[in-house]
Protein backbone atom coordinates (compact mmCIF):
# COMPACT_ATOMS: atom_id res chain seq x y z
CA UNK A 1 146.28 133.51 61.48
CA UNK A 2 144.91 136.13 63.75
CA UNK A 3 146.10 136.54 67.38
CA UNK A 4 142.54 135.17 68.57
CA UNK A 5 143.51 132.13 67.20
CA UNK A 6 146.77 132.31 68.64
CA UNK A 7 145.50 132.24 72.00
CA UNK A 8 143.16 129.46 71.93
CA UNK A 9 143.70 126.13 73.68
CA UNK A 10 144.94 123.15 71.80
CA UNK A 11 142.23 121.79 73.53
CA UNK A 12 139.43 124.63 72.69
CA UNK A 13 140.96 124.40 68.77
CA UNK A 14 140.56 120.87 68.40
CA UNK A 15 136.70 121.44 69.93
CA UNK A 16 136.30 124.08 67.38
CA UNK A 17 137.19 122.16 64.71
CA UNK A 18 134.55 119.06 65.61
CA UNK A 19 132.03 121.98 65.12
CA UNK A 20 133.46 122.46 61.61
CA UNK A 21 133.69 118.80 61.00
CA UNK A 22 130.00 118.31 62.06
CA UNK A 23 129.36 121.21 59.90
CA UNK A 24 127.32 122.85 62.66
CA UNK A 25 127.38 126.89 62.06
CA UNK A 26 125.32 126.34 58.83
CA UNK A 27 122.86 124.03 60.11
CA UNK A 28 119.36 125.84 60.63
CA UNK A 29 115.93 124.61 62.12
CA UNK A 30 116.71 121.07 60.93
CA UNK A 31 113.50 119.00 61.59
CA UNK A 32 114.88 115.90 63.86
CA UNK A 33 116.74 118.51 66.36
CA UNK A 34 113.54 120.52 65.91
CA UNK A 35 111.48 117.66 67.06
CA UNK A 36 113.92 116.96 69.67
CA UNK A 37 114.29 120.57 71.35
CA UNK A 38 110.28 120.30 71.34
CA UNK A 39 110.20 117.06 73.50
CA UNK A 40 112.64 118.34 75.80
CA UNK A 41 110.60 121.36 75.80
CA UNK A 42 107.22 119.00 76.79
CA UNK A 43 108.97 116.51 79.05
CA UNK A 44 110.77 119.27 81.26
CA UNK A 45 107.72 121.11 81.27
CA UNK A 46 109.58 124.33 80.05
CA UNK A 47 108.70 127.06 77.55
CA UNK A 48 112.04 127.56 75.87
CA UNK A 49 113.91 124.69 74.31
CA UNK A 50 117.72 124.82 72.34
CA UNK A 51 120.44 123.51 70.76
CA UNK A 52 122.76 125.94 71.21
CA UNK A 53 126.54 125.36 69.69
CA UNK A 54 129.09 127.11 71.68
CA UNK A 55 131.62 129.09 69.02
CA UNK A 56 134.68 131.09 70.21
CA UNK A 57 132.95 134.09 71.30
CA UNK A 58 129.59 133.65 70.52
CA UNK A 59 126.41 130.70 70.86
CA UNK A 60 124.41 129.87 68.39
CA UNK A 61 120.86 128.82 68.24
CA UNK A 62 120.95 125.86 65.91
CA UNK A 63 117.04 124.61 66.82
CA UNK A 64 115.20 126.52 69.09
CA UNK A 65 111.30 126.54 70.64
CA UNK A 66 109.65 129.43 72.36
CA UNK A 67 111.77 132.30 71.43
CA UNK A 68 110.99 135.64 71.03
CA UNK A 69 112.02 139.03 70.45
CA UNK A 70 115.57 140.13 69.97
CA UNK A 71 116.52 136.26 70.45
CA UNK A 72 114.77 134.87 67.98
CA UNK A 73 116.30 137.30 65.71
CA UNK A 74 119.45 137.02 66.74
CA UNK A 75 119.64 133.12 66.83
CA UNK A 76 122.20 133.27 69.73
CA UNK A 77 123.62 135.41 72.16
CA UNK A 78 127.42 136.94 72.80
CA UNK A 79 129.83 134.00 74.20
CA UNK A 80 130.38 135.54 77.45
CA UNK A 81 126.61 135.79 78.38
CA UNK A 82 125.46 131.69 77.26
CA UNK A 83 124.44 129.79 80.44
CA UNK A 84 125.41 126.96 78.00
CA UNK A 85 129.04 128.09 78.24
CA UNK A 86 129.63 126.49 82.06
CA UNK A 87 128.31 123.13 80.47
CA UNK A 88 130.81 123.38 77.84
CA UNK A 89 133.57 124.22 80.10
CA UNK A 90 133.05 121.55 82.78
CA UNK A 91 131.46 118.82 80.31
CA UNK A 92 128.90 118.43 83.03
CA UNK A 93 125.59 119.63 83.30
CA UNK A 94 124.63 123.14 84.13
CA UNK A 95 121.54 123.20 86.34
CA UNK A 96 119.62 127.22 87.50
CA UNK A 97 117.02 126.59 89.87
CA UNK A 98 116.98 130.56 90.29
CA UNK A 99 119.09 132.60 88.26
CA UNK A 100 118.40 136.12 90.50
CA UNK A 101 120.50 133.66 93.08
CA UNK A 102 122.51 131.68 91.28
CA UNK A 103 126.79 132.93 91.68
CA UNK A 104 127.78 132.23 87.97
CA UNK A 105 124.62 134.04 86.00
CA UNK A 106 122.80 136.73 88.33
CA UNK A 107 124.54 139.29 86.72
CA UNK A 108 124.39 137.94 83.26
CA UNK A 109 121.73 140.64 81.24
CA UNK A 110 119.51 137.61 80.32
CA UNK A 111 118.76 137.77 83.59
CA UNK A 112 117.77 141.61 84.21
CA UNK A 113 116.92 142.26 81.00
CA UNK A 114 115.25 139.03 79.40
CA UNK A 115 113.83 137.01 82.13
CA UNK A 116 115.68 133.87 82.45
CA UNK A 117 114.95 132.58 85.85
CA UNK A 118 115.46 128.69 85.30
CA UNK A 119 117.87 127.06 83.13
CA UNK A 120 118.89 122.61 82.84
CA UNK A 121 121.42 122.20 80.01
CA UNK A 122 123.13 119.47 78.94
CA UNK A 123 126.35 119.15 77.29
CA UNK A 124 126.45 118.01 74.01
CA UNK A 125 129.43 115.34 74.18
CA UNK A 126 131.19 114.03 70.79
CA UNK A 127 133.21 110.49 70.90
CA UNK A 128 136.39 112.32 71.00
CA UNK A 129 135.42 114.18 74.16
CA UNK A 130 134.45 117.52 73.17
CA UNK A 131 131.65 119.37 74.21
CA UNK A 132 130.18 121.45 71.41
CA UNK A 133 127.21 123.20 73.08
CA UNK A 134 124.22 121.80 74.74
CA UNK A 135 120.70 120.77 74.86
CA UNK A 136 119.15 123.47 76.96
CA UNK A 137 115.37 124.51 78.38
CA UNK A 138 114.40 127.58 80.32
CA UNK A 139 111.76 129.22 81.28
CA UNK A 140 110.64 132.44 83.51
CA UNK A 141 110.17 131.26 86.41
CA UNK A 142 112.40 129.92 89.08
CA UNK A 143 111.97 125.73 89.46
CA UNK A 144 113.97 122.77 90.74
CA UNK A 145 114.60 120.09 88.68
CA UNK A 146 114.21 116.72 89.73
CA UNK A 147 116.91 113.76 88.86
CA UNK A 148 114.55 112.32 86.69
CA UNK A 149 114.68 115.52 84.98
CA UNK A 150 117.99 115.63 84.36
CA UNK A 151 118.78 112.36 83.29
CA UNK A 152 116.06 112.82 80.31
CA UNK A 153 117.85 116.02 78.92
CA UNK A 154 121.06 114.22 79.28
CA UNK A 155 119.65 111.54 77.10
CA UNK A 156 118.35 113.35 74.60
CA UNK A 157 121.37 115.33 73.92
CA UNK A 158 122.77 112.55 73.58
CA UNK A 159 120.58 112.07 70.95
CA UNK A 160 121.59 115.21 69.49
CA UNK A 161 125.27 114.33 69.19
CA UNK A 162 123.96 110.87 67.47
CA UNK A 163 122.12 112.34 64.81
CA UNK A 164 124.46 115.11 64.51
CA UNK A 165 127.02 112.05 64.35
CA UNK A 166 125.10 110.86 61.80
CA UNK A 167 124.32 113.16 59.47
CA UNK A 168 128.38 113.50 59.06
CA UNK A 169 128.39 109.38 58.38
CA UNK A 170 125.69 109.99 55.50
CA UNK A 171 127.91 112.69 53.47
């Protein structure tokens, strides 16, 4: 194998491979995330909505709302620049009230060059522990998000992993 694989966690490998296992790099604009991203979308009060799957070096888009531009085309960003990374990391939530303040992103080019002010994402945690990516909104404008808030994306991406879960069970 090639040396980026040699210098991968046991830990990050074994994540990896529930992405394979869940088949996630070839799933596209499925309806039920679809429907999901929206709600989160509605209920957070937030133009941008995601399921974004965190790969070794890169995120992927795997439903998405309220894209545009290069984004949208691109269905995902470089690994070093997702928000949704920290969530992965930490297997907690990731919460920008402000990103022009925030430590971890105000350098981060989605920032300068795209916008992103706000961002609430939640990890996306499989039975075995592994957080794949995360159930994300964001918007343009700096906002705090309330507890209430945060406990609804957390239960829909739980949601997510279910029917992602699922769709696994039905093969």
């Amino acid at each position: 194998m090639g040396d980026s694989v040699e210098r991968l966690s046991s830990e990050e490998l074994a994540r990896l491979g529930e992405i394979a296992r869940l088949d996630l790099t070839s799933v596209e604009q499925d309806e039920e995330l679809q429907r999901i991203v929206q709600r989160a979308g509605k209920e957070l009060d937030l133009p941008i909505g995601l399921v974004s799957i965190v790969l070794d070096g890169a995120q992927h888009f795997v439903a998405r709302m309220g894209l545009g531009g290069w984004l949208e085309e691109a269905n995902g960003t470089p690994g070093e620049w997702a928000f949704c990374l920290n969530a992965v990391e930490t297997k907690r939530q990731f919460v920008v009230e402000d990103a022009r303040e925030h430590p971890v992103v105000k350098d981060n080019p989605l920032v300068h060059n795209d916008g992103v002010r706000c961002y609430a994402g939640s990890p996306l945690m499989t039975a075995s522990g592994h957080a794949l990516g995360t159930l994300c909104v964001l918007g343009a404008e700096p906002r705090q998000f309330s507890e209430e808030d945060l406990a609804k994306l957390d239960a829909m991406a739980a949601e997510v992993v279910a029917y992602l879960e699922s769709r696994v069970a039905a093969r």
